[in-house]
Protein backbone atom coordinates (compact mmCIF):
# COMPACT_ATOMS: atom_id res chain seq x y z
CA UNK A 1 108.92 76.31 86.66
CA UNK A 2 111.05 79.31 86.48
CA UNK A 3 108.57 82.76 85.56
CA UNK A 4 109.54 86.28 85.38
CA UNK A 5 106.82 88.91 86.72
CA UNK A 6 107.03 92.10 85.53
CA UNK A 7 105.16 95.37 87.05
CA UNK A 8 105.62 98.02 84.65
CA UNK A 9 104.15 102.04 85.01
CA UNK A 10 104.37 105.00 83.65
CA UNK A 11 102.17 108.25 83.80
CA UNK A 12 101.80 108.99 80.29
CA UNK A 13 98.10 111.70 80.90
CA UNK A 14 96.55 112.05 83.64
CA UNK A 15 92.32 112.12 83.66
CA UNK A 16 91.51 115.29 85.03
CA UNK A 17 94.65 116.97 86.15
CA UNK A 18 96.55 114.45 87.88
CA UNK A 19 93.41 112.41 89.39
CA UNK A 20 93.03 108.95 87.30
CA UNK A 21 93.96 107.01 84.32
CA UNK A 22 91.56 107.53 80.94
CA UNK A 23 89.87 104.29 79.95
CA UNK A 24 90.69 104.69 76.77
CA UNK A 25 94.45 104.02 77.75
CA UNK A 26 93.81 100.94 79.83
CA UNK A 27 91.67 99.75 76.80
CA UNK A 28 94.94 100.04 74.21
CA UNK A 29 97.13 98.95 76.66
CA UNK A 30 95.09 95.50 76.83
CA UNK A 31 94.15 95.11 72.97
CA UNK A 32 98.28 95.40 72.73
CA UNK A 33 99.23 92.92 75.71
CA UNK A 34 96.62 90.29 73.99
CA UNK A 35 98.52 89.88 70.92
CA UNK A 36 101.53 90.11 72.90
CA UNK A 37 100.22 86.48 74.75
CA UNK A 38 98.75 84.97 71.37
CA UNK A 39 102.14 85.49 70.19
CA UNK A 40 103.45 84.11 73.44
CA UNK A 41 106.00 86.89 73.66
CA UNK A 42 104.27 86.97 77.19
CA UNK A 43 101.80 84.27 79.30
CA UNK A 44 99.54 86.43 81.05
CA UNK A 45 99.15 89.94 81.61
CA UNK A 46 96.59 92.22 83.72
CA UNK A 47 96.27 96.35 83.41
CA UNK A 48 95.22 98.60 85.70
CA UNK A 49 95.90 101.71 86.31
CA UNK A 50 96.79 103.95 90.11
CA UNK A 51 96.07 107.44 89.82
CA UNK A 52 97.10 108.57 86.79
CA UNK A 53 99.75 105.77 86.02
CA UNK A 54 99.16 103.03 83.83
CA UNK A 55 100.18 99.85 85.34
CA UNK A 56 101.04 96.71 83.07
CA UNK A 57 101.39 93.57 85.33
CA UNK A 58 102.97 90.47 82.60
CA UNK A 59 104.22 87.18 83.50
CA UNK A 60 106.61 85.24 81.21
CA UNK A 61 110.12 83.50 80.53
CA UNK A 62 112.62 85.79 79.57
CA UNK A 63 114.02 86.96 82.83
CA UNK A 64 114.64 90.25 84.19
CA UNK A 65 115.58 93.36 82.07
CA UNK A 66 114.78 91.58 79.43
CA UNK A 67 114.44 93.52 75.98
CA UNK A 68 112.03 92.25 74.44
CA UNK A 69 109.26 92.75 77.54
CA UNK A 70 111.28 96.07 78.41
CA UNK A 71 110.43 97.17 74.42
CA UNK A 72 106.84 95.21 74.47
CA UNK A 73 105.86 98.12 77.62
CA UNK A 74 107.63 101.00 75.62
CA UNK A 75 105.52 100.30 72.60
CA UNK A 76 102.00 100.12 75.14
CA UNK A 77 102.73 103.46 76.80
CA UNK A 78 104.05 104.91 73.25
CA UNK A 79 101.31 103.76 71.82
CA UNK A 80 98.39 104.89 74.26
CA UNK A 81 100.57 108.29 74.66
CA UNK A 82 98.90 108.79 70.92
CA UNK A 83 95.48 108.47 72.47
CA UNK A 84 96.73 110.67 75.42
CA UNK A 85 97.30 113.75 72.99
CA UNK A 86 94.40 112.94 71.16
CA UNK A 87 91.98 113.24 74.48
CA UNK A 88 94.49 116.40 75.66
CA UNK A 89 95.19 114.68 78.75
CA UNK A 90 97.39 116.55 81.01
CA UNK A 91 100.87 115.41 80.77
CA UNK A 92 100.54 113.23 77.94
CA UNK A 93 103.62 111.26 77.62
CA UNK A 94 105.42 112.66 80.31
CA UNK A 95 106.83 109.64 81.78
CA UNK A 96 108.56 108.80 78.36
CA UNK A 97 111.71 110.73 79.07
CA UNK A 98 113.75 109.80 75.84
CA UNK A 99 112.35 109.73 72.27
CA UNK A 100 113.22 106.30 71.57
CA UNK A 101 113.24 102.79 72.78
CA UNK A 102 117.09 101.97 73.75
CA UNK A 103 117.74 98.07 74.99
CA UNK A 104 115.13 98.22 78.01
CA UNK A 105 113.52 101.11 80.07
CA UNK A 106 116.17 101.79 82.29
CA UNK A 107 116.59 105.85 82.75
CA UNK A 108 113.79 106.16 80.43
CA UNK A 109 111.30 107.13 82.79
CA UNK A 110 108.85 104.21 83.38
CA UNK A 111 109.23 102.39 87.12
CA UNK A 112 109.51 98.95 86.96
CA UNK A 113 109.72 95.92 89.72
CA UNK A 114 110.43 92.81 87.92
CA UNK A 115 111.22 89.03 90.06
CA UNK A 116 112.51 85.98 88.06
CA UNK A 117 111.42 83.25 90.55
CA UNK A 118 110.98 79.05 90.90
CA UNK A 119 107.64 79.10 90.95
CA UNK A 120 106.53 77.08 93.90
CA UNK A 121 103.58 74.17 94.81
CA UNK A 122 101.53 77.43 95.30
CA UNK A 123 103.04 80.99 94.54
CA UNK A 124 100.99 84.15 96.21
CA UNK A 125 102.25 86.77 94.83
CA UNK A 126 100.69 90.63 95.76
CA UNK A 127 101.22 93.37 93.19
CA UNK A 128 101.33 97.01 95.18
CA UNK A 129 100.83 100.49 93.13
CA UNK A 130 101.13 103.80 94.92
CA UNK A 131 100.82 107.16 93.41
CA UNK A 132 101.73 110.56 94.63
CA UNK A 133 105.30 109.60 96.58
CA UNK A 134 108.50 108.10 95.97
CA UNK A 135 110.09 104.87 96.60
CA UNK A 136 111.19 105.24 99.95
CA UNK A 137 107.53 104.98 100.85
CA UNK A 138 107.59 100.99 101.04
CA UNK A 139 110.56 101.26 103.18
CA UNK A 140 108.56 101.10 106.57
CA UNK A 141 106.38 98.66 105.78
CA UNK A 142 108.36 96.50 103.99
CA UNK A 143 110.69 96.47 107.27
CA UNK A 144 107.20 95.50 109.60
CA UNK A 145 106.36 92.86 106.90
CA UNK A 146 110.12 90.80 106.98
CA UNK A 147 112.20 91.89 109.64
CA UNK A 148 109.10 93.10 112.63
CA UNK A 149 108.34 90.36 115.29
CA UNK A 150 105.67 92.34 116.52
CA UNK A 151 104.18 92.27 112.84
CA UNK A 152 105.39 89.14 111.42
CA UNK A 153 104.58 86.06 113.84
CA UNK A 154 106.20 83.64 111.62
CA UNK A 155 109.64 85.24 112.54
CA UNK A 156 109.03 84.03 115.24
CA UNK A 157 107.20 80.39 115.45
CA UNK A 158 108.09 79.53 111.96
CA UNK A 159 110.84 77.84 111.51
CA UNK A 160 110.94 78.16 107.63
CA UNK A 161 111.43 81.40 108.54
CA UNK A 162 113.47 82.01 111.97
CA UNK A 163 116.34 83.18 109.73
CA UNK A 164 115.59 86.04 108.98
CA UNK A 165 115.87 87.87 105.30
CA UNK A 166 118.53 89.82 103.34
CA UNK A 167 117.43 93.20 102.75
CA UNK A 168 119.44 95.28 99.64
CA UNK A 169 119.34 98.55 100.08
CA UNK A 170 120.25 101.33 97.41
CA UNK A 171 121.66 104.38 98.01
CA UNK A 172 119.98 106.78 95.18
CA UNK A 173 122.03 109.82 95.57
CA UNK A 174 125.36 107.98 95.55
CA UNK A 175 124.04 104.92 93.34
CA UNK A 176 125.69 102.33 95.26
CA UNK A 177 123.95 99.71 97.34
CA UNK A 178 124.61 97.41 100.52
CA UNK A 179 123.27 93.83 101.90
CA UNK A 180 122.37 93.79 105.14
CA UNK A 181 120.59 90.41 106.69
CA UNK A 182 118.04 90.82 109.86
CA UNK A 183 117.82 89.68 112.39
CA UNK A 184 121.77 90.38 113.01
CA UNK A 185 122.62 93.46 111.18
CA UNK A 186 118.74 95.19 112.04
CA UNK A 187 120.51 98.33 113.91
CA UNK A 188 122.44 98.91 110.79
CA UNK A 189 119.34 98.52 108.60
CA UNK A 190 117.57 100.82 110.44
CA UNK A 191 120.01 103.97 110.19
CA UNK A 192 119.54 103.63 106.71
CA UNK A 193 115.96 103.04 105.80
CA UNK A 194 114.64 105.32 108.17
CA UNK A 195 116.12 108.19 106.02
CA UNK A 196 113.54 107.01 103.06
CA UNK A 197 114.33 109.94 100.71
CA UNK A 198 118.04 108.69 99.91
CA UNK A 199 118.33 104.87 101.51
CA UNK A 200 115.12 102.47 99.74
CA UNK A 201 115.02 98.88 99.94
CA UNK A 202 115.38 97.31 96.55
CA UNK A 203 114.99 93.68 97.00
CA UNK A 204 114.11 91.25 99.56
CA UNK A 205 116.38 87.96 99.81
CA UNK A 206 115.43 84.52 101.80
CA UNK A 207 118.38 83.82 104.29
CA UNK A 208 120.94 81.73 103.23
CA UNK A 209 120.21 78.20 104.34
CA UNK A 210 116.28 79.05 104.91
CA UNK A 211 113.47 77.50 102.98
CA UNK A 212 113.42 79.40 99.74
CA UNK A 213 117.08 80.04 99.32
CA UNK A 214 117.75 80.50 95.42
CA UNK A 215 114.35 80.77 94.53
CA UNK A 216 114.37 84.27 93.89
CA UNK A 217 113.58 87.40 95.61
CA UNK A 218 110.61 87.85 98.45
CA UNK A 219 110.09 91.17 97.26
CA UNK A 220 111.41 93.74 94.84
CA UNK A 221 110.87 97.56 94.76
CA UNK A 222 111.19 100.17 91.88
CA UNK A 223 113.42 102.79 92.65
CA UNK A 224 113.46 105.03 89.68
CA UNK A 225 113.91 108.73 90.62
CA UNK A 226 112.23 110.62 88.19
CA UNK A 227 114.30 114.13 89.04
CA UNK A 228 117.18 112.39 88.29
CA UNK A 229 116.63 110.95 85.03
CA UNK A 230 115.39 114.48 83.33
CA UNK A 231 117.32 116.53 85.75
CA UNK A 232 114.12 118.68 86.43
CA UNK A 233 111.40 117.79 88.28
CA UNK A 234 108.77 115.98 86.31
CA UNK A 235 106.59 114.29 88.76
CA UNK A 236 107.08 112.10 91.68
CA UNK A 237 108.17 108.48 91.29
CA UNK A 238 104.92 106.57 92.36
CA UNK A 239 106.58 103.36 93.46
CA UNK A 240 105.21 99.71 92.65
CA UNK A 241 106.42 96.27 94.09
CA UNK A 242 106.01 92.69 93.97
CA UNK A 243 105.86 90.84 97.30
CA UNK A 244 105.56 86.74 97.47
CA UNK A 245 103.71 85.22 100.48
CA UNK A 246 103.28 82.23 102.38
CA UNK A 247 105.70 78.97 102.68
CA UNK A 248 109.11 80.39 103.97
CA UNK A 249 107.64 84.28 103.15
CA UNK A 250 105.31 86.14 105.38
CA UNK A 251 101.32 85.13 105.45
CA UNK A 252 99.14 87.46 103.20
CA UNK A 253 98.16 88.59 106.44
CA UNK A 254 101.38 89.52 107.57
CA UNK A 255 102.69 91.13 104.66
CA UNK A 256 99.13 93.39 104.61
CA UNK A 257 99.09 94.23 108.35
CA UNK A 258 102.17 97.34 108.23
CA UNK A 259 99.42 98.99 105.79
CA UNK A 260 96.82 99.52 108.76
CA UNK A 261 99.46 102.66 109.81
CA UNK A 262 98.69 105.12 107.27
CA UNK A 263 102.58 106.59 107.99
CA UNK A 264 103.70 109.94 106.61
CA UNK A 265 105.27 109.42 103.12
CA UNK A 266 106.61 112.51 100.87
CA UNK A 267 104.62 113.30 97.80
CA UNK A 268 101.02 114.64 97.44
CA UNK A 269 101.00 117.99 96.15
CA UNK A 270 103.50 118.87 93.16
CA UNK A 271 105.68 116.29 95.13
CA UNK A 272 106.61 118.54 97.52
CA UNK A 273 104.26 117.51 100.64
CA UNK A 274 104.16 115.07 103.36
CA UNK A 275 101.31 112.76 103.83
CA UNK A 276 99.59 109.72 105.07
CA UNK A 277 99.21 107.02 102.71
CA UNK A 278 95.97 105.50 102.56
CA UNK A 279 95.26 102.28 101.55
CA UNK A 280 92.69 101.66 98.72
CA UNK A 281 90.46 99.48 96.59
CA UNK A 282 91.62 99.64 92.93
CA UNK A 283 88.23 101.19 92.18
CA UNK A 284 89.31 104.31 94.72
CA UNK A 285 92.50 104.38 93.45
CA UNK A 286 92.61 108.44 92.41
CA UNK A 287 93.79 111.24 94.22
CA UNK A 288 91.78 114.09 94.36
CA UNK A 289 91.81 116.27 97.80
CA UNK A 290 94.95 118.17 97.46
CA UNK A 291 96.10 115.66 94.67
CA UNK A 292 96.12 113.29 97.60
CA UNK A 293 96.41 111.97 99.83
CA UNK A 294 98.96 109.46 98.26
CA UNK A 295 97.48 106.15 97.66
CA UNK A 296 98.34 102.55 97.64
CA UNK A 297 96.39 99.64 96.37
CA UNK A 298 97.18 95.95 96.73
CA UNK A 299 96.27 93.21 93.80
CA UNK A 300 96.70 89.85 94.71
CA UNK A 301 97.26 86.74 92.46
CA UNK A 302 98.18 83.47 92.25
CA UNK A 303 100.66 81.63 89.68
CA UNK A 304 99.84 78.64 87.87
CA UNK A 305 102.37 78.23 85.35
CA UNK A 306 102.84 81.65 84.78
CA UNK A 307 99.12 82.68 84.56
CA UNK A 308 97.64 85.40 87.03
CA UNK A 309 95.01 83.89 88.78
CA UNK A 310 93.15 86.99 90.21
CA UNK A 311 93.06 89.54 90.93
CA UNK A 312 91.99 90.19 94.42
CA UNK A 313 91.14 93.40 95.55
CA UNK A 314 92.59 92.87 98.68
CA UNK A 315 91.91 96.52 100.67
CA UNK A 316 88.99 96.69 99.20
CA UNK A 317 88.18 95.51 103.26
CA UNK A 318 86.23 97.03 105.81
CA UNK A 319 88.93 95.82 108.40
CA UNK A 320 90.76 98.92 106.50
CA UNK A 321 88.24 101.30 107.07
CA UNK A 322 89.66 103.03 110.49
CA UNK A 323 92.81 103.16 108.45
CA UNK A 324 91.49 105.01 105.76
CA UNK A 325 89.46 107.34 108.21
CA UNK A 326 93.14 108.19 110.24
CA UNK A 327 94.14 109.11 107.28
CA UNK A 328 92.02 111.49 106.62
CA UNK A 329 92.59 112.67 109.74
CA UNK A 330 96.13 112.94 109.60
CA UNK A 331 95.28 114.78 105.71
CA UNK A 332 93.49 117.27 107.61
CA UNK A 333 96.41 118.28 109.78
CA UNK A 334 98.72 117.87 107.94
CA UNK A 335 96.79 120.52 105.35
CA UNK A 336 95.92 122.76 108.09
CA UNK A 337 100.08 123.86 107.96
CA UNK A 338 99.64 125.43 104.26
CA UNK A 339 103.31 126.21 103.12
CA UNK A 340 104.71 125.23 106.18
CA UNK A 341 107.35 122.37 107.24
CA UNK A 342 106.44 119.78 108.05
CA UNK A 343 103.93 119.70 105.53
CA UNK A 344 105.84 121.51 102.85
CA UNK A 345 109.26 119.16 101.97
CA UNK A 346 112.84 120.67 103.49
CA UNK A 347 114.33 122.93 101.17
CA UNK A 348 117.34 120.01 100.59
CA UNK A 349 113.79 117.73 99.10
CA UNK A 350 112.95 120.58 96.60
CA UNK A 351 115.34 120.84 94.93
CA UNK A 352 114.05 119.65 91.84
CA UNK A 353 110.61 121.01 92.09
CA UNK A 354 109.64 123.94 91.03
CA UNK A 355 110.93 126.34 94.27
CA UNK A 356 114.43 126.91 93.14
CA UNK A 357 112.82 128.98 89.95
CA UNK A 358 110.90 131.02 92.84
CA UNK A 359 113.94 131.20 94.78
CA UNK A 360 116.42 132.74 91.62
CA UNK A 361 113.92 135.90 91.55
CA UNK A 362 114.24 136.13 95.78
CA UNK A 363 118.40 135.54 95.99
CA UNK A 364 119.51 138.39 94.23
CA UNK A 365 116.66 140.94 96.80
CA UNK A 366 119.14 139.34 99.65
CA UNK A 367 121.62 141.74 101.70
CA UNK A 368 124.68 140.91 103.70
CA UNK A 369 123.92 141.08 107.41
């Protein structure tokens, strides 16, 4: 059976400040999706919410970009935007960049990761929701989870697998994108992705030839950049993705493992801070010291025809505990520099923050050497 998943967010009012999602939101959002599926516009749906971004995970048949889902999430976040104002949440709406619903929700302001898969004997499928950074933040651990020996035994010892994957990577300041497939081209992959701020990985393809060749994507990122869209900064980008497991993909375990590094992703603070990111149950899911530190949570499901079977919290684990407690650790020092790099962003990342106001009053107090 061929299903699309869609993983749809926006921050539309944040519960206080920036920290959480009102349930009052998550509450609309679901009375909305449930006539959506007794209409069977849609065949399953599950909301949540990461920080303070409503998340609407929906499963159904119309295929990626597809206008009808694209104007089904428009009319949720719309719609609980109403209740947003209502409750004076901060920000309310802010994440709805245009006043109007146009064909589907690209350069509108909501992030989106959407797969159109053949759904297999059994289909694991993890939904991951991070707040307080920007896309480029699955780049490392997406890399561990397909294209890492040391993280990913199946690469080796499993021949479904031995292939390697296709990894298409977007260029966001230049809008242009390249294919490059691992194990052969890894070098090459490598001088890109490791600059996570311009170079993200979009979507992960099967090798030709391999097991799951033209059954869709292993994994798919959102890369909306929020800056860009309203040409001021409104917010950092708080990235999902949908990652597939298992026969011919990486084992659950394998695709969760990269998370027990809590690397240094940019975000936190006004989006202009780097930071660990620290893996979470849904339930701990909200920012708070320093807006931060950024967060991640993992939901995992399984398909059967279509429906979401789940969720499972999946690090809501002790085995995550030491990860969570470097991460703290590395908050603290990281904190402990104030306004200075490396914590604060290079002056080329804040562009479109709110600096460049403070720095018009400072230019014009500058003297020629």
């Amino acid at each position: 059976m061929k299903v699309t998943v869609s993983l749809i967010k926006a921050d539309i009012g944040g519960w206080p400040g920036h920290s959480t999602v009102h349930p009052a939101l998550k509450e609309r959002a679901k009375e909305l999706l449930e006539k959506a599926k007794k209409k069977e516009t849609i065949i399953d749906y599950y909301v949540t919410g990461c920080g303070d971004d409503l998340q609407l995970l929906m499963t159904h048949t119309k295929g990626e970009d597809s206008e009808v889902i694209h104007k089904l999430a428009w009319d949720v976040f719309y719609d609980a935007t109403k209740i947003a104002k209502e409750l004076k949440l901060y920000g309310a709406g802010q994440d709805l960049l245009k006043d109007a619903f146009s064909g589907n929700l690209k350069g509108m302001g909501p992030g989106f990761a959407e797969m159109e898969i053949e759904e297999r004997k059994s289909e694991p499928i993890i939904a991951f929701m991070m707040d307080k950074t920007e896309p480029g933040a699955f780049n490392l651990p997406l890399f561990r989870t397909f294209a890492d020996p040391f993280n990913t035994a199946g690469l080796v010892i499993d021949p479904s697998m031995h292939n390697g994957f296709v990894f298409e990577v977007w260029d966001i300041m230049k809008h242009k994108k390249v294919e490059l497939k691992t194990p052969e081209k890894l070098y090459d992959l490598l001088a890109l992705i490791g600059a996570k701020s311009r170079y993200v990985i979009k979507r992960i393809y099967p090798a030709p030839g391999s097991k799951n060749d033209g059954k869709g994507p292993a994994a798919v990122v959102s890369t909306e950049k929020l800056y860009q869209i309203a040409g001021e900064y409104v917010g950092k980008d708080d990235p999902v993705a949908l990652v597939r497991a298992q026969s011919g993909f990486p084992a659950l375990g394998e695709v969760l493992e990269p998370w027990a590094f809590p690397h240094l992703v940019s975000g936190w603070m006004r989006g202009s801070h780097n930071g660990p990111i620290m893996p979470v149950a849904e339930r701990n899911a909200k920012p708070t010291r320093f807006d931060g530190p950024p967060r991640v949570m993992a939901l995992g499901f399984q398909l059967a025809e279509g429906k979401l079977i789940g969720p499972v919290d999946l690090f809501d684990d002790p085995a995550f505990d030491e990860t969570r407690r470097k991460a703290a650790e590395i908050a603290e020092y990281m904190r402990r520099h104030g306004p200075f790099e490396p914590h604060r962003l290079p002056m080329e990342e804040m562009e479109y923050t709110t600096l460049p106001d403070v720095m018009k009053k400072l230019r014009r107090k500058f003297k020629k050497l």
